[in-house]
N, C-alpha and C. Protein backbone atom coordinates (compact mmCIF):
# COMPACT_ATOMS: atom_id res chain seq x y z
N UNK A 1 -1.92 -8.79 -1.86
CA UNK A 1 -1.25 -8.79 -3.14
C UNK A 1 -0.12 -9.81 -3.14
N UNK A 2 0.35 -9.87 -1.88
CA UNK A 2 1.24 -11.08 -1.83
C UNK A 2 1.55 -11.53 -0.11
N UNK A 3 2.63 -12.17 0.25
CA UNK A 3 2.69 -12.62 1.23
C UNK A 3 3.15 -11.87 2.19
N UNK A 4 3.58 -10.66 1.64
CA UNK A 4 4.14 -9.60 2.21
C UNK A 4 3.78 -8.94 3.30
N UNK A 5 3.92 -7.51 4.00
CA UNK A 5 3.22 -7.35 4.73
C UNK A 5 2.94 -5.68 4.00
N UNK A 6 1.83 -5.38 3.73
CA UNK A 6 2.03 -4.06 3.08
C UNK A 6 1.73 -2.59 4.01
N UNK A 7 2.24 -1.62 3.56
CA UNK A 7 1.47 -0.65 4.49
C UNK A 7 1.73 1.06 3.18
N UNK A 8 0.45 1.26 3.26
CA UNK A 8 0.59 2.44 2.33
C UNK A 8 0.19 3.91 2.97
N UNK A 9 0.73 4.67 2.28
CA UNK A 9 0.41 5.84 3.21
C UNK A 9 -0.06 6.82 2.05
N UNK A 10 -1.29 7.55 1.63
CA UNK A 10 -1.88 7.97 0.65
C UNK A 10 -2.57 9.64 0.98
N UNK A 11 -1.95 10.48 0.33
CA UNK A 11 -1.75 12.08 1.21
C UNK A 11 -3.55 12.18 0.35
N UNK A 12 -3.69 13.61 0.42
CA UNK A 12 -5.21 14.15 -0.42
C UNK A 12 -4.64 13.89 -1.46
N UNK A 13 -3.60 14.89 -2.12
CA UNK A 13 -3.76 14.97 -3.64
C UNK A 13 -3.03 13.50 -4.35
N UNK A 14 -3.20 12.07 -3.62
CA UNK A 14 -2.97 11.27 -4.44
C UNK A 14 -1.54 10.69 -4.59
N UNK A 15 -0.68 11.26 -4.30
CA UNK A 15 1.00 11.12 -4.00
C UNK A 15 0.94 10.66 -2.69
N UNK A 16 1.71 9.28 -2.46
CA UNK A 16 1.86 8.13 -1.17
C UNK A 16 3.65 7.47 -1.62
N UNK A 17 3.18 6.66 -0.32
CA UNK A 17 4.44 5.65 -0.39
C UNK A 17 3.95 4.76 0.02
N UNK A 18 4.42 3.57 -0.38
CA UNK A 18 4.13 2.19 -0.07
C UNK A 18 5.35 1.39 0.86
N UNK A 19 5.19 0.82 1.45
CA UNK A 19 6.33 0.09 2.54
C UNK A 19 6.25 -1.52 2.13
N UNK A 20 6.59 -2.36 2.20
CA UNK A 20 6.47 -3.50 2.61
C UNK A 20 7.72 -4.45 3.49
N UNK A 21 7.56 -5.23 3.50
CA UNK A 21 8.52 -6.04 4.45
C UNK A 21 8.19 -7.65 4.13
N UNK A 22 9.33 -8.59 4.05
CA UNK A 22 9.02 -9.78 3.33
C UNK A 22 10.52 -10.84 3.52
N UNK A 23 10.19 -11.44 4.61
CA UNK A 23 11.47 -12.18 4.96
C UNK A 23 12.42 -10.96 5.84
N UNK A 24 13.06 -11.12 5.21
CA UNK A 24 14.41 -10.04 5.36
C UNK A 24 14.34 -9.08 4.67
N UNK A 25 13.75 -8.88 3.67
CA UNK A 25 13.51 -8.08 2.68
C UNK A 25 12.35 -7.03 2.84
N UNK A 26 13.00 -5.46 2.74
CA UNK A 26 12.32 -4.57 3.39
C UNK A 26 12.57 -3.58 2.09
N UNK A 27 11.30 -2.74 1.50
CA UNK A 27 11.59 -1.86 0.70
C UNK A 27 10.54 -0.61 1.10
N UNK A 28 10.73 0.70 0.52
CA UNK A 28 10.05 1.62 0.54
C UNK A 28 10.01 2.28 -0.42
N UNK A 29 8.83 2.89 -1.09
CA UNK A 29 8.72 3.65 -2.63
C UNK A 29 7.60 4.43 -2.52
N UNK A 30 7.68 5.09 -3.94
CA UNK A 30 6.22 6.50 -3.95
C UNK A 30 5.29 5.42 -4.62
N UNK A 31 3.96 5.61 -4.69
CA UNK A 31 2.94 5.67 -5.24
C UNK A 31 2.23 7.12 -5.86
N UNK A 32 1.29 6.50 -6.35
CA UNK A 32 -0.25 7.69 -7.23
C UNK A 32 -1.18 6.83 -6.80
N UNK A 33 -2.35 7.74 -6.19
CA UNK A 33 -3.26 7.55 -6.20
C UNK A 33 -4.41 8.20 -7.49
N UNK A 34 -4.88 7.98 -8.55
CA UNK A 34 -5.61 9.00 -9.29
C UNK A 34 -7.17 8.80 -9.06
N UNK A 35 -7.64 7.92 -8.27
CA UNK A 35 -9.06 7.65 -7.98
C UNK A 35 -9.78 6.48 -8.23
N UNK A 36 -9.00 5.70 -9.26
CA UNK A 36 -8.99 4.10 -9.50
C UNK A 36 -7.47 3.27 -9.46
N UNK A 37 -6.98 4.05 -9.56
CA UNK A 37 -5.39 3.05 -10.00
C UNK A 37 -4.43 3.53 -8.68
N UNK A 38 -4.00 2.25 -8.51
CA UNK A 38 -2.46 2.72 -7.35
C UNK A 38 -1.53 2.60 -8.81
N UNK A 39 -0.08 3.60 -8.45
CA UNK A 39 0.65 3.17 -9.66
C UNK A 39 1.71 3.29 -8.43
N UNK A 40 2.27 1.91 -8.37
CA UNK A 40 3.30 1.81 -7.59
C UNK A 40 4.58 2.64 -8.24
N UNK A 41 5.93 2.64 -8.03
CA UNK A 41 7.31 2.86 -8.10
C UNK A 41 7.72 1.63 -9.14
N UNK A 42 7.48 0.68 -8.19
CA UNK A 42 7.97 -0.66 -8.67
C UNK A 42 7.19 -1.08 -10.11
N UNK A 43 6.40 -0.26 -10.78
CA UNK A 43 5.54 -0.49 -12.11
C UNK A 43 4.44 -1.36 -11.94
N UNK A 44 3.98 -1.81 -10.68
CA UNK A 44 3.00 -2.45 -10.54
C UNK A 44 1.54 -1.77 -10.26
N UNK A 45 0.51 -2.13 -10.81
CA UNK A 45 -0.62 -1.45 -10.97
C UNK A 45 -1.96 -2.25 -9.88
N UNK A 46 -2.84 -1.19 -9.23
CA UNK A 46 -3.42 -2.30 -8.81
C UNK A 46 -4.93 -1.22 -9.13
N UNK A 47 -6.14 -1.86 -8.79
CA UNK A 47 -7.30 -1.34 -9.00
C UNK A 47 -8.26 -1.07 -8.02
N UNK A 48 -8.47 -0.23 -7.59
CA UNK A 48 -9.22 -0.06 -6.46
C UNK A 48 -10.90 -0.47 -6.42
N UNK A 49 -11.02 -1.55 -6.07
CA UNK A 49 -12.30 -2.15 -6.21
C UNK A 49 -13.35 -1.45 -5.74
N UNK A 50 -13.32 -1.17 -4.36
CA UNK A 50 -14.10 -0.62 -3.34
C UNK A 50 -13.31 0.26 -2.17
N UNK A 51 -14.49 1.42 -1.83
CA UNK A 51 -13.37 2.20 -0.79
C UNK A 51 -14.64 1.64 0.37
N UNK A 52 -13.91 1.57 1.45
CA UNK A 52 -14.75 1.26 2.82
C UNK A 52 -14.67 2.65 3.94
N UNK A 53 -15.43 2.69 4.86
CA UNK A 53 -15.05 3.85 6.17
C UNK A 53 -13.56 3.58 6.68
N UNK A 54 -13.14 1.81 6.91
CA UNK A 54 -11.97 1.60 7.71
C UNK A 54 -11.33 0.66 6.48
N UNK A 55 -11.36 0.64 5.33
CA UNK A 55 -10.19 0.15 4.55
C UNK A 55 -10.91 0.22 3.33
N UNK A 56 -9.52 -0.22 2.15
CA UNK A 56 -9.98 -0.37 0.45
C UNK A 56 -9.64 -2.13 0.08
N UNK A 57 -10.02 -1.99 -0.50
CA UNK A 57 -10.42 -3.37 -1.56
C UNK A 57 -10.03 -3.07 -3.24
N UNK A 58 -8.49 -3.63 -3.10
CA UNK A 58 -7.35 -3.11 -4.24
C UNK A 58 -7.67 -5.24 -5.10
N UNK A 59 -7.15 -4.68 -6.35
CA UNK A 59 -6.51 -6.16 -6.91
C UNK A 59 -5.64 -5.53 -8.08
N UNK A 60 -4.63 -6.23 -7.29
CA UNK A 60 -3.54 -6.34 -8.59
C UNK A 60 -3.30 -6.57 -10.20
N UNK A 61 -3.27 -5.64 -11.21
CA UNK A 61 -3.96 -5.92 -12.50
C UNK A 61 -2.97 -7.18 -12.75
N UNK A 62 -2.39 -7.94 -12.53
CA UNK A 62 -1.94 -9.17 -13.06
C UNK A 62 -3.11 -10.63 -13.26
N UNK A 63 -2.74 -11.45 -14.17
CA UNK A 63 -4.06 -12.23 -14.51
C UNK A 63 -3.77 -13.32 -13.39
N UNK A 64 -5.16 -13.38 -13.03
CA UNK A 64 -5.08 -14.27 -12.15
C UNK A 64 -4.68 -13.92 -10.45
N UNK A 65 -4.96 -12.63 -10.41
CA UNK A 65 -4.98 -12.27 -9.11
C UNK A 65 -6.23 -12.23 -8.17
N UNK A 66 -6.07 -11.67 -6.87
CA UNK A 66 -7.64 -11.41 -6.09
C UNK A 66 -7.35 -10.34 -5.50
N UNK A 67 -8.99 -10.45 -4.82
CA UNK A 67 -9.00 -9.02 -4.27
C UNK A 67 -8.01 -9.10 -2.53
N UNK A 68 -7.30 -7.63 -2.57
CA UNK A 68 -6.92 -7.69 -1.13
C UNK A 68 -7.40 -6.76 -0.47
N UNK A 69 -7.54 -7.09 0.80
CA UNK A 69 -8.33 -5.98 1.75
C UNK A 69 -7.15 -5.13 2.89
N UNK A 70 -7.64 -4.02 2.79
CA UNK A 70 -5.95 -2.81 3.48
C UNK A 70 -6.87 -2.51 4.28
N UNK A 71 -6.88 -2.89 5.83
CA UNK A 71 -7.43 -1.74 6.84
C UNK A 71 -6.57 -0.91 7.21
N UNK A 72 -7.54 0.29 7.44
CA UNK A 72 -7.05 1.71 8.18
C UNK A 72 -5.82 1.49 9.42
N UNK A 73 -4.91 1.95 9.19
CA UNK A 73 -4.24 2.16 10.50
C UNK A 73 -3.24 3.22 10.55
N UNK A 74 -4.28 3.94 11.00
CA UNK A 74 -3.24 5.15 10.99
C UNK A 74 -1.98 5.79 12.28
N UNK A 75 -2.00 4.71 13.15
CA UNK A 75 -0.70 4.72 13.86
C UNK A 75 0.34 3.96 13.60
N UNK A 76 -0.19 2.87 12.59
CA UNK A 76 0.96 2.27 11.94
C UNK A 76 1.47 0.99 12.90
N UNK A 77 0.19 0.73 13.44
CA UNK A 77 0.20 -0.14 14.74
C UNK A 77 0.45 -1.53 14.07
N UNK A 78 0.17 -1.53 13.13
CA UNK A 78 0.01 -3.52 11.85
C UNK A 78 1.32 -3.09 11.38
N UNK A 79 1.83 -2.05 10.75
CA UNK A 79 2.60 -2.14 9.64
C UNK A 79 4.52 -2.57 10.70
N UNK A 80 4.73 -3.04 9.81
CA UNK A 80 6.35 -3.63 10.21
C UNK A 80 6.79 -2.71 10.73
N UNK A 81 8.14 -3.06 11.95
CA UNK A 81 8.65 -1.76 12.75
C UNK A 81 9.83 -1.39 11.39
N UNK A 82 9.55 -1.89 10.41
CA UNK A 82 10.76 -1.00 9.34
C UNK A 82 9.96 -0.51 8.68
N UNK A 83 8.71 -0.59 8.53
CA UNK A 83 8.02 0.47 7.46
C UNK A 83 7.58 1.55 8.47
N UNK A 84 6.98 0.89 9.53
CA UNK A 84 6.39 2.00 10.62
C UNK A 84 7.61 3.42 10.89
N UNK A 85 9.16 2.94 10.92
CA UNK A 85 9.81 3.91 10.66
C UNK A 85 10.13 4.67 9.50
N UNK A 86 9.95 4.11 8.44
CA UNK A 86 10.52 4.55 7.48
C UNK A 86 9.36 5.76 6.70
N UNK A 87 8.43 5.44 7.02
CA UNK A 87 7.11 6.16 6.74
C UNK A 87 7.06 7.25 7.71
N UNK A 88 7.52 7.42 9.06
CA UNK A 88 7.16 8.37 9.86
C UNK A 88 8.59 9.29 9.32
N UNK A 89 9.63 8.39 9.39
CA UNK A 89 10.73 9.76 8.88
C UNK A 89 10.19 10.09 7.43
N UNK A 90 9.94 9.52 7.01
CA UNK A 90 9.61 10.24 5.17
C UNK A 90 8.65 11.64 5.16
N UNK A 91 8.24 11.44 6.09
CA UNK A 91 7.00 12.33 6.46
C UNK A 91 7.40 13.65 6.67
């Protein structure tokens, strides 16, 4: 979705948080999951193209975007050591 580094964390009933990290610049927020749409915090919308066994295939409803691909990681082994914390204390 961007140059960022993203990492989302998405419970059953659809309520997550999203992390990213970007330069120096580190944020953390809720998401929705409803079964097609992420609805970020930040008002950004994205579309869930495809679900895979080990990741999804989201695109950002802005014009002129593409598809991005999120693999599975559920130790949080990819995601930034400021989201990787900030996601395990949220928890």
């Amino acid at each position: 979705m961007s140059a960022s580094l993203l990492t989302l964390k998405i419970n059953e009933d659809g309520a997550g948080l999203y992390c990213y990290s970007l330069n120096e610049n580190n944020a953390l927020g809720r998401l929705k999951y409803d079964g097609q749409k992420l609805v970020f915090q930040s008002s950004t919308t994205a579309s869930v193209r495809e679900i895979r066994p080990n990741a999804i295939v989201i695109r950002s409803d802005y014009t002129f975007s593409r598809d991005s691909i999120l693999r599975r990681d559920s130790g949080l082994a990819e995601a930034s050591p400021y989201c990787a914390n900030a996601i395990q204390e949220a928890q």
